[in-house]
PDB file of N, CA and C in Angstrom:
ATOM      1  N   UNK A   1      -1.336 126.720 227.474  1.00  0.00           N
ATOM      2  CA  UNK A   1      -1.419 127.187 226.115  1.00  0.00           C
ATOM      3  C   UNK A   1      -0.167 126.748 225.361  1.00  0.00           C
ATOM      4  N   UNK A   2      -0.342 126.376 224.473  1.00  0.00           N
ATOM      5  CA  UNK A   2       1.005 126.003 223.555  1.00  0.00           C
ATOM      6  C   UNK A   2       0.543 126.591 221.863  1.00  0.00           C
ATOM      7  N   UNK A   3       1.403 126.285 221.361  1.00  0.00           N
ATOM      8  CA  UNK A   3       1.331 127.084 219.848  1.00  0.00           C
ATOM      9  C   UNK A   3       2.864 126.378 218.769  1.00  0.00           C
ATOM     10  N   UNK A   4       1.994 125.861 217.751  1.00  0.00           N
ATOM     11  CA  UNK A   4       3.193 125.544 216.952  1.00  0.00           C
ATOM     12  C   UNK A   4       3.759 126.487 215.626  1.00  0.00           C
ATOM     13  N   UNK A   5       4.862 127.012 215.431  1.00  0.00           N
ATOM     14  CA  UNK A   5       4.603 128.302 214.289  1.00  0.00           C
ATOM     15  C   UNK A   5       5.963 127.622 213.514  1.00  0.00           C
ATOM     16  N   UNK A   6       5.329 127.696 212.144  1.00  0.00           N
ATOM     17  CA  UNK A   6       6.332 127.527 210.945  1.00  0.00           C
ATOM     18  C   UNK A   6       6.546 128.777 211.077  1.00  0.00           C
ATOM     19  N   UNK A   7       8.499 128.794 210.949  1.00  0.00           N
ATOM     20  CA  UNK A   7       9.464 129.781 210.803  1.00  0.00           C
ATOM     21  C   UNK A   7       9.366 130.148 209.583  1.00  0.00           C
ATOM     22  N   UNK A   8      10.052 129.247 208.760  1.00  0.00           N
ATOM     23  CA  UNK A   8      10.289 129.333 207.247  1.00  0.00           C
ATOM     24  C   UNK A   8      10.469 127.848 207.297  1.00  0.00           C
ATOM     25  N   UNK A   9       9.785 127.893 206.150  1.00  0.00           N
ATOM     26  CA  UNK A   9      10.627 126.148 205.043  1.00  0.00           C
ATOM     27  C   UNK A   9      11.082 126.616 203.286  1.00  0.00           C
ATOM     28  N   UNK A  10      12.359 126.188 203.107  1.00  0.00           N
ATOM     29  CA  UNK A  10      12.834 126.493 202.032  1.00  0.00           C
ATOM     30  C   UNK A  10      13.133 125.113 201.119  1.00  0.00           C
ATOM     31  N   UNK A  11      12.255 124.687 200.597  1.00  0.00           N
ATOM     32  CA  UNK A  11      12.803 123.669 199.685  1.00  0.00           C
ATOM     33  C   UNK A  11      12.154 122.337 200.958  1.00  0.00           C
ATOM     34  N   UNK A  12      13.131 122.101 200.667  1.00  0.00           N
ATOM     35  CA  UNK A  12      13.253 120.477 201.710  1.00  0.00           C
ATOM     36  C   UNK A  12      14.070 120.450 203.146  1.00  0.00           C
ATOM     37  N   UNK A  13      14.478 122.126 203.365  1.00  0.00           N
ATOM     38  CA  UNK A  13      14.680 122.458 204.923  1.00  0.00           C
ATOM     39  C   UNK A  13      13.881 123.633 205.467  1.00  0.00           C
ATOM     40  N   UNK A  14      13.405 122.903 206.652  1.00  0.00           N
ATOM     41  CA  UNK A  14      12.309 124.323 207.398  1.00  0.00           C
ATOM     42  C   UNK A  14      12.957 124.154 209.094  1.00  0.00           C
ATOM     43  N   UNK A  15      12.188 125.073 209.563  1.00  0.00           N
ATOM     44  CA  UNK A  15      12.602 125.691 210.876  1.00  0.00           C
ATOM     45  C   UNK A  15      11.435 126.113 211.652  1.00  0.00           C
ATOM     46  N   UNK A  16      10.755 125.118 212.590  1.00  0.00           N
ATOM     47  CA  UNK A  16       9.863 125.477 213.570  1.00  0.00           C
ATOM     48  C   UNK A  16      10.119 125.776 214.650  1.00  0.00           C
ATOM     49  N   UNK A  17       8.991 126.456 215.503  1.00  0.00           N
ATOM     50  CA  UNK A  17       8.826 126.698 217.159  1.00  0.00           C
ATOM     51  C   UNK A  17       7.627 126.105 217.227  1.00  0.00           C
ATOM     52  N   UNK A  18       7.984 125.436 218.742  1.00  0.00           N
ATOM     53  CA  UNK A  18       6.721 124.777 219.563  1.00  0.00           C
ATOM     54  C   UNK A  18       7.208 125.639 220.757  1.00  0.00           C
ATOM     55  N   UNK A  19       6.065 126.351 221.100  1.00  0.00           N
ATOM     56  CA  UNK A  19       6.010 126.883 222.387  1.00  0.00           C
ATOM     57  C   UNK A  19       4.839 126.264 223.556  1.00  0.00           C
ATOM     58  N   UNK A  20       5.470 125.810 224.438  1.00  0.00           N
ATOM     59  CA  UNK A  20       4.158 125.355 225.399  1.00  0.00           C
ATOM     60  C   UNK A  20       4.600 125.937 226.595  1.00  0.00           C
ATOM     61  N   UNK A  21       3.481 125.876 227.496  1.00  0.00           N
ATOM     62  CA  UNK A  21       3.701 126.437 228.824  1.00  0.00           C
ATOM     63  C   UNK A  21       5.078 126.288 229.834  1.00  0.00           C
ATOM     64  N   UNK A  22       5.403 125.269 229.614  1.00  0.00           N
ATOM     65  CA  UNK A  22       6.487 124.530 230.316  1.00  0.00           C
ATOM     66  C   UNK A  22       7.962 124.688 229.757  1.00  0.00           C
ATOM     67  N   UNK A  23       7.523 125.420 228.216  1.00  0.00           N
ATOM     68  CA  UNK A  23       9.591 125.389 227.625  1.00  0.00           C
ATOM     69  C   UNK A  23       9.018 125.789 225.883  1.00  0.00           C
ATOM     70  N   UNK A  24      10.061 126.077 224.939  1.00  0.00           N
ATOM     71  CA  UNK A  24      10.386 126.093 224.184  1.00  0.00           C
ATOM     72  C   UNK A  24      10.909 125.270 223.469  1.00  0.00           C
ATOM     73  N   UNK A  25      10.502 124.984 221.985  1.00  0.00           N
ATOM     74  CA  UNK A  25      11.808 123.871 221.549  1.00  0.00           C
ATOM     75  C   UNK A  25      11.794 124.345 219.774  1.00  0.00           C
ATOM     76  N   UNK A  26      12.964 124.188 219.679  1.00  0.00           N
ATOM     77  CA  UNK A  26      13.209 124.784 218.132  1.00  0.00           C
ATOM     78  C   UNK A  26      13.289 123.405 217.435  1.00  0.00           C
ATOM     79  N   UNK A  27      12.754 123.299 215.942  1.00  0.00           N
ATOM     80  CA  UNK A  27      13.040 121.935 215.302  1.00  0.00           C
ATOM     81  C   UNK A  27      13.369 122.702 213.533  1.00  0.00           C
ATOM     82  N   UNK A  28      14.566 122.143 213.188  1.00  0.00           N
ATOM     83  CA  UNK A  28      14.958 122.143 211.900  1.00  0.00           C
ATOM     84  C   UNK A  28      15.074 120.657 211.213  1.00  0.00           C
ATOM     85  N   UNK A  29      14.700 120.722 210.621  1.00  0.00           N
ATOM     86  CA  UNK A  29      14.491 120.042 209.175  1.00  0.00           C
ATOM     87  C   UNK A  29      15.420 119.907 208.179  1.00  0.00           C
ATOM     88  N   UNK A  30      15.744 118.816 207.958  1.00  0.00           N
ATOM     89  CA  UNK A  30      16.891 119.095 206.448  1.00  0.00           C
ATOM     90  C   UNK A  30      16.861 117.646 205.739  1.00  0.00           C
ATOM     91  N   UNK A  31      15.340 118.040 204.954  1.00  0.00           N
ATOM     92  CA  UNK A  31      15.830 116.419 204.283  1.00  0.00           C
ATOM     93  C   UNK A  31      16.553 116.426 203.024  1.00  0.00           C
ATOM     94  N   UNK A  32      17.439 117.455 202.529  1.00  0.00           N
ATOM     95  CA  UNK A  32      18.434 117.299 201.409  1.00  0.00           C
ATOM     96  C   UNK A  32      19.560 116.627 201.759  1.00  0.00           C
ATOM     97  N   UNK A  33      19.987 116.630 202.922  1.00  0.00           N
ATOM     98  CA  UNK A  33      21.234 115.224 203.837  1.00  0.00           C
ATOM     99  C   UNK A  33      21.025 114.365 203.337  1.00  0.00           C
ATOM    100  N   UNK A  34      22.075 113.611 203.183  1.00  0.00           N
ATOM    101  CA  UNK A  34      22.451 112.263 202.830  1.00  0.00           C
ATOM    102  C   UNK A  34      21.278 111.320 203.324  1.00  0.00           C
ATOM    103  N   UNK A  35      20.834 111.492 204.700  1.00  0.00           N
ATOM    104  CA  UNK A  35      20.279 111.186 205.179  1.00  0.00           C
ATOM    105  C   UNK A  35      19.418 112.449 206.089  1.00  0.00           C
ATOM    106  N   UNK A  36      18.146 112.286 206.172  1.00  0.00           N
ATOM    107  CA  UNK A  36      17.316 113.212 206.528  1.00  0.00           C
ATOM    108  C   UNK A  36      17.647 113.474 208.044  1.00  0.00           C
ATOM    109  N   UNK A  37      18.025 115.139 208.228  1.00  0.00           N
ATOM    110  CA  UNK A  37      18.341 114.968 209.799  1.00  0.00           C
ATOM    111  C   UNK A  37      17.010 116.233 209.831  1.00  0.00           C
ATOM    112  N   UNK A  38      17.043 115.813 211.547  1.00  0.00           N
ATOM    113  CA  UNK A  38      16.078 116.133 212.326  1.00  0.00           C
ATOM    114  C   UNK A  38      16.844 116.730 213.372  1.00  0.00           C
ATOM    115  N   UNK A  39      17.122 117.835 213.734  1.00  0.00           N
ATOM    116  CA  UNK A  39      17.472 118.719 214.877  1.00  0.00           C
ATOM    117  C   UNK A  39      16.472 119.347 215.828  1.00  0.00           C
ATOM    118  N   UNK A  40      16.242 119.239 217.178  1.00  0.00           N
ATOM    119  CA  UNK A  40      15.437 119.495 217.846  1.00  0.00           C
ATOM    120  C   UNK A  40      16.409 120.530 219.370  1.00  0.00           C
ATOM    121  N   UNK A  41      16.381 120.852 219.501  1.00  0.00           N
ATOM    122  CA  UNK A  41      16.649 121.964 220.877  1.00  0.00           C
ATOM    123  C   UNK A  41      15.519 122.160 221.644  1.00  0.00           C
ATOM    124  N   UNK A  42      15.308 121.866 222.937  1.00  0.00           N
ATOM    125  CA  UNK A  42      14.204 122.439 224.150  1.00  0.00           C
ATOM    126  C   UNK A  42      14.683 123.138 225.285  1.00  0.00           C
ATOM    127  N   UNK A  43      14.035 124.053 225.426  1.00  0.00           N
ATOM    128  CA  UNK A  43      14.972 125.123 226.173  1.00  0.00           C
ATOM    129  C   UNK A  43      13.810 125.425 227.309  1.00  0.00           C
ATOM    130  N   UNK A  44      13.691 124.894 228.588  1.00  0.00           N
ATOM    131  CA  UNK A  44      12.735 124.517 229.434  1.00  0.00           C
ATOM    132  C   UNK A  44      12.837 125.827 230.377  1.00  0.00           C
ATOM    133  N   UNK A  45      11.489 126.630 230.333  1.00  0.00           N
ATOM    134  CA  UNK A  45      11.249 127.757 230.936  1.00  0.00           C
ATOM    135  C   UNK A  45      11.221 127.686 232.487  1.00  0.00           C
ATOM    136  N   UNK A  46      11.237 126.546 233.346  1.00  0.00           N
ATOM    137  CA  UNK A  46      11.903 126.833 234.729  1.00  0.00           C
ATOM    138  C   UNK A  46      13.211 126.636 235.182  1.00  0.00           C
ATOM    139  N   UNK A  47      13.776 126.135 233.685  1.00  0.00           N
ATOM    140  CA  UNK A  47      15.284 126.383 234.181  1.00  0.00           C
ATOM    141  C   UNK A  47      16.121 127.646 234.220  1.00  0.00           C
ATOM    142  N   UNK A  48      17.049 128.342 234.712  1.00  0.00           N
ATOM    143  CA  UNK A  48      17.304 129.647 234.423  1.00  0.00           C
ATOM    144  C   UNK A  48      18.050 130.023 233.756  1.00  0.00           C
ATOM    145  N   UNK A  49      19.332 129.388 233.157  1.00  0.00           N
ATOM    146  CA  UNK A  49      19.993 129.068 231.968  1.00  0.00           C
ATOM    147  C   UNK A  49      19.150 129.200 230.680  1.00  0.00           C
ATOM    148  N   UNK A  50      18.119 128.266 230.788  1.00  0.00           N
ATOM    149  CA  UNK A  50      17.368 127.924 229.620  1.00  0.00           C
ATOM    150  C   UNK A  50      16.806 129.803 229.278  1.00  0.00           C
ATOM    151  N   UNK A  51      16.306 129.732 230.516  1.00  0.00           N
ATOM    152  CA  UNK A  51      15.093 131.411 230.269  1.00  0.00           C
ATOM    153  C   UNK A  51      16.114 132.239 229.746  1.00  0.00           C
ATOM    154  N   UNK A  52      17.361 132.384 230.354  1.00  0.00           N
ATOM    155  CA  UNK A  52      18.400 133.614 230.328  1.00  0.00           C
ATOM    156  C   UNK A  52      18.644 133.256 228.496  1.00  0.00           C
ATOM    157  N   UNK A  53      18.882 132.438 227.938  1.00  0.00           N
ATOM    158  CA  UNK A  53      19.172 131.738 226.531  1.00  0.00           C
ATOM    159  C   UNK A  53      18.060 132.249 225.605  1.00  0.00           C
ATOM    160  N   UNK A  54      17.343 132.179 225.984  1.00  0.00           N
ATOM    161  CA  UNK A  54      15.968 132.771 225.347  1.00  0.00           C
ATOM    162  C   UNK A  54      15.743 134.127 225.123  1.00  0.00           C
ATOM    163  N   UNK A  55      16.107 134.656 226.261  1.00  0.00           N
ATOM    164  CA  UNK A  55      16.493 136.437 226.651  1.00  0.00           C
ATOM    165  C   UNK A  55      17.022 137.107 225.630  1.00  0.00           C
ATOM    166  N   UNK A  56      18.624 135.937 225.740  1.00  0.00           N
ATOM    167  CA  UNK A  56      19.387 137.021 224.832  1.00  0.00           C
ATOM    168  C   UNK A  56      18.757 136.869 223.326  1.00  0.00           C
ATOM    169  N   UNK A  57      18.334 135.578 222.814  1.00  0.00           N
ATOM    170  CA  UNK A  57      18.009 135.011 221.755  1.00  0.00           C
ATOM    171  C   UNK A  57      16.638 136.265 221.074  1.00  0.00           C
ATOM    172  N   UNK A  58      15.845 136.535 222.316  1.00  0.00           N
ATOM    173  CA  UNK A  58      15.128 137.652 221.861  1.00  0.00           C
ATOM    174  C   UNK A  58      15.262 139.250 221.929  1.00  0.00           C
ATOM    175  N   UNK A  59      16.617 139.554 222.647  1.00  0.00           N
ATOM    176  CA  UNK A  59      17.120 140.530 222.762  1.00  0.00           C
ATOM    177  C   UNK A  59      17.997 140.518 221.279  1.00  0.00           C
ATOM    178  N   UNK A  60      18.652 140.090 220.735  1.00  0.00           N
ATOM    179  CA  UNK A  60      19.711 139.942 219.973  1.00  0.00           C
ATOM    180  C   UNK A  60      18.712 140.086 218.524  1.00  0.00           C
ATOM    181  N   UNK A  61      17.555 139.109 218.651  1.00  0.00           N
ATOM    182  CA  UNK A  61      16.759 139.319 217.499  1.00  0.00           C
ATOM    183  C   UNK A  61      15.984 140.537 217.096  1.00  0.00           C
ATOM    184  N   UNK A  62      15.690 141.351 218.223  1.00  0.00           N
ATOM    185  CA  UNK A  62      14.918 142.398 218.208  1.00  0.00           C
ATOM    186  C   UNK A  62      16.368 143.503 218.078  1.00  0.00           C
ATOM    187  N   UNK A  63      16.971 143.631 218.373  1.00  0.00           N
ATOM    188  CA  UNK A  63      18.387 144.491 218.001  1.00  0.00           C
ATOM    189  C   UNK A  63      18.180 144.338 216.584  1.00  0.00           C
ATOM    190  N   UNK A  64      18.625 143.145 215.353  1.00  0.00           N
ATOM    191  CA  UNK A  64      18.594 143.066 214.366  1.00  0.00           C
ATOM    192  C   UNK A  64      17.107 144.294 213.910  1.00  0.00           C
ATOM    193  N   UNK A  65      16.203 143.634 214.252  1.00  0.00           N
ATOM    194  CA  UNK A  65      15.239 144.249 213.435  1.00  0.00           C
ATOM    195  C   UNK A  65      15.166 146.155 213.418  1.00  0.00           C
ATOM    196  N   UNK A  66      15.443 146.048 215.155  1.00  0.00           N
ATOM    197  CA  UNK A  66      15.475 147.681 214.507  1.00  0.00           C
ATOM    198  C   UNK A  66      16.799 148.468 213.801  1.00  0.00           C
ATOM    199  N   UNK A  67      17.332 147.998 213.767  1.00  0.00           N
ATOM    200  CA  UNK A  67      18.985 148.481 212.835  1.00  0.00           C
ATOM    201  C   UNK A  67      18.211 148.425 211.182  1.00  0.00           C
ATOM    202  N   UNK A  68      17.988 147.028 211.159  1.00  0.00           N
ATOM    203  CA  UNK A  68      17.274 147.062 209.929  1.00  0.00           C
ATOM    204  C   UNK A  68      16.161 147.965 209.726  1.00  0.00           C
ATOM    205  N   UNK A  69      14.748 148.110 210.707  1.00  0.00           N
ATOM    206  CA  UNK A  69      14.218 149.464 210.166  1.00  0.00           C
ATOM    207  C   UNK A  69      14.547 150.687 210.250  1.00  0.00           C
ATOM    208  N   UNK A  70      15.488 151.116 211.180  1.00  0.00           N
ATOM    209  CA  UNK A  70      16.186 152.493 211.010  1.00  0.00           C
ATOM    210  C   UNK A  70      17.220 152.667 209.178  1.00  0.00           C
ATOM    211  N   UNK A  71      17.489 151.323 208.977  1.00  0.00           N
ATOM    212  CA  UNK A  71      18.149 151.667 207.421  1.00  0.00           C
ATOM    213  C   UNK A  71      16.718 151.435 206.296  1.00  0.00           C
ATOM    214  N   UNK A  72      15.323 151.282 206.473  1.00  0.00           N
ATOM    215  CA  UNK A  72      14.637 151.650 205.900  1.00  0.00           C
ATOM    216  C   UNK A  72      14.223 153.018 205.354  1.00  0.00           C
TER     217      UNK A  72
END
């Protein structure tokens, strides 16, 4: 199973996830650069570094959100 999800795009920079069975990979966008850059990160789910990176990445994100709905 894999799945591609627009984050956000603002203007002429956006921020995707491709998730497939095998890893993760984040891609940002920025064609307001001088020259259009393309940033890509893959963060490969049988490595354990990679998984542990992901962990905190969704631990850390889910912290944010509930701080933010407790000040709702």
């Amino acid at each position: 199973m894999s799945s591609s999800i627009e984050i956000k795009t603002d203007g002429c920079k956006s921020l995707y996830l491709d998730i497939k069975s095998t890893g993760v990979e984040f891609e940002a966008w920025n064609q307001d650069a001088a020259e259009a850059e393309l940033i890509t990160m893959w963060f490969d789910l049988r490595d354990r570094e990679d998984k542990e990176a992901i962990q905190k990445l969704v631990s850390h994100l889910q912290h944010q959100l509930e701080i933010h709905e407790e000040e709702e």
